[in-house]
Protein backbone atom coordinates (compact mmCIF):
# COMPACT_ATOMS: atom_id res chain seq x y z
CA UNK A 1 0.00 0.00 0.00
CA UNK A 2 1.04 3.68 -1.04
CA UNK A 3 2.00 5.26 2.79
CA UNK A 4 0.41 8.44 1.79
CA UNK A 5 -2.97 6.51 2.13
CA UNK A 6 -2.45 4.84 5.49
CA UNK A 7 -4.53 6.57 7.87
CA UNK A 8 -1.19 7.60 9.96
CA UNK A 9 -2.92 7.08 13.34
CA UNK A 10 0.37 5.60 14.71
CA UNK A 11 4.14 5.91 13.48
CA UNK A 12 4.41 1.93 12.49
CA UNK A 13 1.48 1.89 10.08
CA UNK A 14 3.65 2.20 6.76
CA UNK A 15 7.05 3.90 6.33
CA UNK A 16 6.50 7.80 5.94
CA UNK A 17 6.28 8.74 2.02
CA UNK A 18 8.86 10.42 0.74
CA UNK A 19 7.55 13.26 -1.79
CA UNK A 20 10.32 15.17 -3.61
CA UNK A 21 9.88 18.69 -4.38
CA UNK A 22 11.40 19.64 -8.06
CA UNK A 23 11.32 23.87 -7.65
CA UNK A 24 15.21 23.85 -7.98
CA UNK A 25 15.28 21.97 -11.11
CA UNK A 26 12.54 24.25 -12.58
CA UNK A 27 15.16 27.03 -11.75
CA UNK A 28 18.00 25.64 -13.01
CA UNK A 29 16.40 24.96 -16.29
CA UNK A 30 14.86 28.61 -16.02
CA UNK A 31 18.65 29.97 -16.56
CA UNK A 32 18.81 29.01 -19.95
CA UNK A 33 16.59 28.27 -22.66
CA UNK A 34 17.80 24.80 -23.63
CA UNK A 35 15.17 23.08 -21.60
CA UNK A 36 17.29 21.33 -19.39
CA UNK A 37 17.88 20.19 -16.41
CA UNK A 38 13.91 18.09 -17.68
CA UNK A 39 11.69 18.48 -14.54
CA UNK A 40 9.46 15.56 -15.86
CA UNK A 41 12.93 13.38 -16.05
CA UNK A 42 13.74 13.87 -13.34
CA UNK A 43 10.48 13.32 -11.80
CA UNK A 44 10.45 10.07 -13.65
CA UNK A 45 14.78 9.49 -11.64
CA UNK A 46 12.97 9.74 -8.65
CA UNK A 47 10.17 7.35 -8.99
CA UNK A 48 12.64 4.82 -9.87
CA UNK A 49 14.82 5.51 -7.08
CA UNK A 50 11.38 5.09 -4.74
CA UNK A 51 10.09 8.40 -4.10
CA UNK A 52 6.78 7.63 -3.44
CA UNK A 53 4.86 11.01 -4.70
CA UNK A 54 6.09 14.06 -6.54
CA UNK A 55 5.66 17.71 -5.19
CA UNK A 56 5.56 21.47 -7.47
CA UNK A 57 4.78 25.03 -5.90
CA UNK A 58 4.47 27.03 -8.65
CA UNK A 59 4.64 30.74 -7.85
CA UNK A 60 2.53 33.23 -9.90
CA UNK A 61 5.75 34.65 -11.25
CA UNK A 62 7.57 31.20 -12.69
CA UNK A 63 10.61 31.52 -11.34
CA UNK A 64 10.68 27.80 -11.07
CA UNK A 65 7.93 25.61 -11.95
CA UNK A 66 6.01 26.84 -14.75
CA UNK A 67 1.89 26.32 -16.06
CA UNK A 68 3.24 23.71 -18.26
CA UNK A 69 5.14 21.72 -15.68
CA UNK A 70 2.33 21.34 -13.51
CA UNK A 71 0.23 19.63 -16.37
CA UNK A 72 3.66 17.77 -17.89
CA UNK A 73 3.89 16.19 -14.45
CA UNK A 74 -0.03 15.50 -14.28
CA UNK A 75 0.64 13.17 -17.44
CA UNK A 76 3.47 11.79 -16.25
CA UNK A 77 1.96 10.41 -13.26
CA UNK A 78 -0.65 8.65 -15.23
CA UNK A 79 2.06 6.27 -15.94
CA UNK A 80 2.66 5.68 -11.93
CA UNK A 81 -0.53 5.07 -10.17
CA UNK A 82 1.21 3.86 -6.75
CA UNK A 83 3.25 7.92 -6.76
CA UNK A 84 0.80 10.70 -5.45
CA UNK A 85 1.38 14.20 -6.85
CA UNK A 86 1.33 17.22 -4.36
CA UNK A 87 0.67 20.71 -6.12
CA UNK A 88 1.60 23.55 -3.11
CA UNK A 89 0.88 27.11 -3.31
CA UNK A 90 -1.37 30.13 -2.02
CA UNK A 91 -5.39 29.64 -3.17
CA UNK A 92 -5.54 33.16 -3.02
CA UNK A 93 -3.21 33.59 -5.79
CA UNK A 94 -2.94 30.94 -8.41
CA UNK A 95 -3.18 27.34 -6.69
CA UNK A 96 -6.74 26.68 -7.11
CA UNK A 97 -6.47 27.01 -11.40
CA UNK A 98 -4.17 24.58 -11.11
CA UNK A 99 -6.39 22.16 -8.76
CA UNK A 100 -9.15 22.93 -11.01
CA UNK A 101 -7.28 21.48 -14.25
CA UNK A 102 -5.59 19.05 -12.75
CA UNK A 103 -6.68 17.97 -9.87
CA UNK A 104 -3.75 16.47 -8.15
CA UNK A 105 -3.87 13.86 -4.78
CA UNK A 106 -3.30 16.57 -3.08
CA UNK A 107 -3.11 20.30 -2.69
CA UNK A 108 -0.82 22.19 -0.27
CA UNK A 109 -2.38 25.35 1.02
CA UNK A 110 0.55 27.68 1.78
CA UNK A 111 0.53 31.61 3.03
CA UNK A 112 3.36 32.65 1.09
CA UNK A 113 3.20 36.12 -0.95
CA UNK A 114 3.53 36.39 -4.10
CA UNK A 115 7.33 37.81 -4.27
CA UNK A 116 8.44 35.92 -1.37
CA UNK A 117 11.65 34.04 -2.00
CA UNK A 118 9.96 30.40 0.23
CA UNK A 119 7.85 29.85 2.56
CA UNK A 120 8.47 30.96 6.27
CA UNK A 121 5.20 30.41 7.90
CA UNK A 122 2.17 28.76 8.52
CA UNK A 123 -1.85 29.70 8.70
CA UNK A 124 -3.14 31.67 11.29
CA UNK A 125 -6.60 30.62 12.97
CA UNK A 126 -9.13 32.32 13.23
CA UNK A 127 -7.79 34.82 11.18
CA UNK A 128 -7.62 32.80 7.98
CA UNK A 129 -10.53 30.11 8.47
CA UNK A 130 -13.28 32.50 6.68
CA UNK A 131 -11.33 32.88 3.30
CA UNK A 132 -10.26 29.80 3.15
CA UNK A 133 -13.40 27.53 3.98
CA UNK A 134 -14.92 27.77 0.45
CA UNK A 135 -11.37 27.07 -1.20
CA UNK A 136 -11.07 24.11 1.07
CA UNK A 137 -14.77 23.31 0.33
CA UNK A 138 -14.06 23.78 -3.35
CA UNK A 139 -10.56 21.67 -3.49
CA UNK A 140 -12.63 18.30 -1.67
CA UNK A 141 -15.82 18.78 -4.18
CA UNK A 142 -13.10 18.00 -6.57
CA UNK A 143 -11.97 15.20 -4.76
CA UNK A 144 -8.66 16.92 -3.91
CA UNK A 145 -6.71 16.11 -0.39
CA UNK A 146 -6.80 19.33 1.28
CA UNK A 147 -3.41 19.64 3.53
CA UNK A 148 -2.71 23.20 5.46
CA UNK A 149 1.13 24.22 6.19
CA UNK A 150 1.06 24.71 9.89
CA UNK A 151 3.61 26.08 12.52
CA UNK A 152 3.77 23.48 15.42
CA UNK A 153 0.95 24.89 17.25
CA UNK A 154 -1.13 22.28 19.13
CA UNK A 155 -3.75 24.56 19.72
CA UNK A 156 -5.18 25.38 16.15
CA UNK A 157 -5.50 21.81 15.33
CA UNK A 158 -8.85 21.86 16.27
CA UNK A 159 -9.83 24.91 14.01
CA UNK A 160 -8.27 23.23 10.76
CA UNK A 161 -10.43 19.91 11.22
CA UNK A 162 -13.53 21.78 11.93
CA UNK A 163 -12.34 23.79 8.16
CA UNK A 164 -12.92 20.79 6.99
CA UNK A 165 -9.13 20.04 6.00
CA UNK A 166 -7.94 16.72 5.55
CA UNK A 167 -3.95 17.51 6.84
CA UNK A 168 -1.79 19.95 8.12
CA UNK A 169 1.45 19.70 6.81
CA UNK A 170 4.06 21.25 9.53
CA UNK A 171 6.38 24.02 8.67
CA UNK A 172 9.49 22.24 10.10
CA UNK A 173 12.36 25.27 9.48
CA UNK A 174 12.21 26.45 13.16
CA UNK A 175 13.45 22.45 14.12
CA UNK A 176 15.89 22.54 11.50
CA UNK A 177 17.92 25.55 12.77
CA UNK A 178 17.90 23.93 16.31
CA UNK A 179 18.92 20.79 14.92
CA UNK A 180 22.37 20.09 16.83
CA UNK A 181 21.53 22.61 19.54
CA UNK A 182 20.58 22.43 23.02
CA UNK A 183 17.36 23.80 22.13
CA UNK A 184 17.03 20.69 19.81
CA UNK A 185 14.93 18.85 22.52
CA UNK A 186 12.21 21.62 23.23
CA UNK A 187 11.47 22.69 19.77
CA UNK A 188 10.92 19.24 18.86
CA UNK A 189 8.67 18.93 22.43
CA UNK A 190 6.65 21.67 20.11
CA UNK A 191 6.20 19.61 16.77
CA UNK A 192 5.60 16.43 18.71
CA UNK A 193 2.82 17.89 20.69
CA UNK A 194 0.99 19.38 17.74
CA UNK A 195 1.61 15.66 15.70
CA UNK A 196 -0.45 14.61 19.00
CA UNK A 197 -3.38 17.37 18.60
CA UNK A 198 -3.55 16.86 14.81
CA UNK A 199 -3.99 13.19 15.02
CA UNK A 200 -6.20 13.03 18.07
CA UNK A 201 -8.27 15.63 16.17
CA UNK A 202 -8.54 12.85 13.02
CA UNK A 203 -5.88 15.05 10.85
CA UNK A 204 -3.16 13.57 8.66
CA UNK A 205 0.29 14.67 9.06
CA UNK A 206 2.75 15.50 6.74
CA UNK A 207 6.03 18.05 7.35
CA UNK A 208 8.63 19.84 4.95
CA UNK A 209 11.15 22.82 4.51
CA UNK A 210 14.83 22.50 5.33
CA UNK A 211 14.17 19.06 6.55
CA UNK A 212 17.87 16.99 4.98
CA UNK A 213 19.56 13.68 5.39
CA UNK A 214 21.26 14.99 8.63
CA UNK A 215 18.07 15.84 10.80
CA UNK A 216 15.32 13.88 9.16
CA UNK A 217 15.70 11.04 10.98
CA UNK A 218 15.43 12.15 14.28
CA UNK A 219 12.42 14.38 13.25
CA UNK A 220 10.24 11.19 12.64
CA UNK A 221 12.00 9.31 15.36
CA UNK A 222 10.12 11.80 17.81
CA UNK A 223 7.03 13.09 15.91
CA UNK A 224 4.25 10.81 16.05
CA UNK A 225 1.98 9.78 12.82
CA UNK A 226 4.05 11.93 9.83
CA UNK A 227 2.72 10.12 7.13
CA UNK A 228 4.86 12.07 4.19
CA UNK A 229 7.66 14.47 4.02
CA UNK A 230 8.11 16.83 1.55
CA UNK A 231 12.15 17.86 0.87
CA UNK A 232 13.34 19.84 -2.01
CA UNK A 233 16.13 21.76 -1.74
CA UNK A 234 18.41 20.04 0.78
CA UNK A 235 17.40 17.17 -1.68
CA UNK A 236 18.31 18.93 -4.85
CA UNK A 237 21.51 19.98 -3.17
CA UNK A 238 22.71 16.07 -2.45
CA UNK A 239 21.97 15.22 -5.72
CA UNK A 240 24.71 17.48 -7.08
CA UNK A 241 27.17 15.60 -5.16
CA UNK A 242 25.34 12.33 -5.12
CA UNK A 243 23.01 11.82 -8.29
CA UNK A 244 19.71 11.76 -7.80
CA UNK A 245 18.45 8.03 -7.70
CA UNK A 246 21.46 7.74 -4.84
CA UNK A 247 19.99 10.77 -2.59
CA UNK A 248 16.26 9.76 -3.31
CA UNK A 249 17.74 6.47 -1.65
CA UNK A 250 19.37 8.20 0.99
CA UNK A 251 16.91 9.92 2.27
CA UNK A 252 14.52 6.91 2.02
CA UNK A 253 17.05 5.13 4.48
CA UNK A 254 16.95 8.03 6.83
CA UNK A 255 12.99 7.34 6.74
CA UNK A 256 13.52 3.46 7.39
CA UNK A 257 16.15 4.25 10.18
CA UNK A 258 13.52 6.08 11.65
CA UNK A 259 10.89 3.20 11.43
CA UNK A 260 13.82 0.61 13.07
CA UNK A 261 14.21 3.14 16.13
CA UNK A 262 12.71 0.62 19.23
């Protein structure tokens, strides 16, 4: 069974999916107008290697992934009915087009602004809940996985599931900067106690940004239920050194190291 459809109630129930994120190839390529490095190639280098879903945020300006991409990738993944696609991006901007066409597995609702170089924070409740009800309403109609990119904050899991949201997907940056640190312990105390609130609340849990082969492991190792991670540019990064196919396997051993902690 695909681990991005386990239920995730517990952190044994399938391995956490591994979903790569292919922004920094879109870029390279962008530098030149040869068409290469080919986002759908390498798509198709990580499938191979095991990535179990693919992931695009594609920003109203196309710095990286572009309009075509998106719907390249859709067709691609016709061909690979176990992988799960993951389109992320703002539905007040121009995510929900793209759900519309293509309807992916899943959508990735993410407060970024337009010009903003990534993403540095999650939703804010109740602040956000009225706007983005109907575009949460809209994404499910279309049978589209509706997953919210949340700081670790136990206390709003409540107000996504009664959105009607089907994940949160935690914003992980503030754990990778104590990685190594002696505040390590207590910002992961944070994310591990909003896993808790998400699943008793009947969420599914994903996580992503500046998550890498050095801290992953001990990310899942204490955060309960994380049925997918999304990694792209630590990812990217390895593969320069490493090939792809090798890192995609690299980090999928970090994941299984995780899953063999007693």
């Amino acid at each position: 069974m695909n681990p991005l459809l386990t239920t995730g109630l517990d952190a044994h129930r399938g391995f956490t999916a591994l979903s790569v994120n292919l922004n920094k190839v879109a870029l390279l390529r962008n530098t030149r107008a040869l068409g290469i490095p080919s986002v759908t190639r390498a798509a198709v280098v990580a499938l191979e290697a095991g990535a179990q879903g693919i992931t695009v945020h594609p920003r109203p300006d196309e710095r990286h992934i572009r309009a075509h991409d998106v719907h390249a990738l859709a067709e691609l993944l016709t061909q690979w009915p176990q992988a799960e696609y993951n389109i992320e991006g703002n539905p007040l901007h121009n995510l929900m087009d793209f759900v519309r066409a293509v309807r992916p597995h899943q959508c990735t609702f993410v407060p970024d602004a337009a010009d903003q170089a990534t993403s540095d924070h999650g939703w804010l409740f109740p602040q956000d809940g009225e706007r983005l009800k109907p575009l949460v309403d809209e994404a499910r109609s279309l049978g589209v996985r509706v997953s919210l990119f949340m700081d670790p904050t136990p206390q709003a899991m409540r107000a996504v599931r009664e959105l009607g949201a089907d994940r949160v997907e935690l914003y992980t940056e503030t754990y990778a900067r104590a990685h190594g640190t002696p505040e390590q312990a207590s910002v992961l105390a944070g994310f591990t106690a909003t896993a808790e609130a998400a699943l008793h609340e009947g969420l599914g849990l994903n996580a992503g940004h500046d998550l890498n082969r050095d801290n992953l492991t001990d990310f899942l190792i204490a955060v309960p239920g994380v049925q997918e991670v999304s990694i792209g540019h630590a990812l990217i990064a390895d593969a320069l050194e490493r090939g792809l196919s090798e890192t995609v396997r690299d980090y999928l051993r970090c994941i299984h190291r995780a899953f063999a902690h007693p």
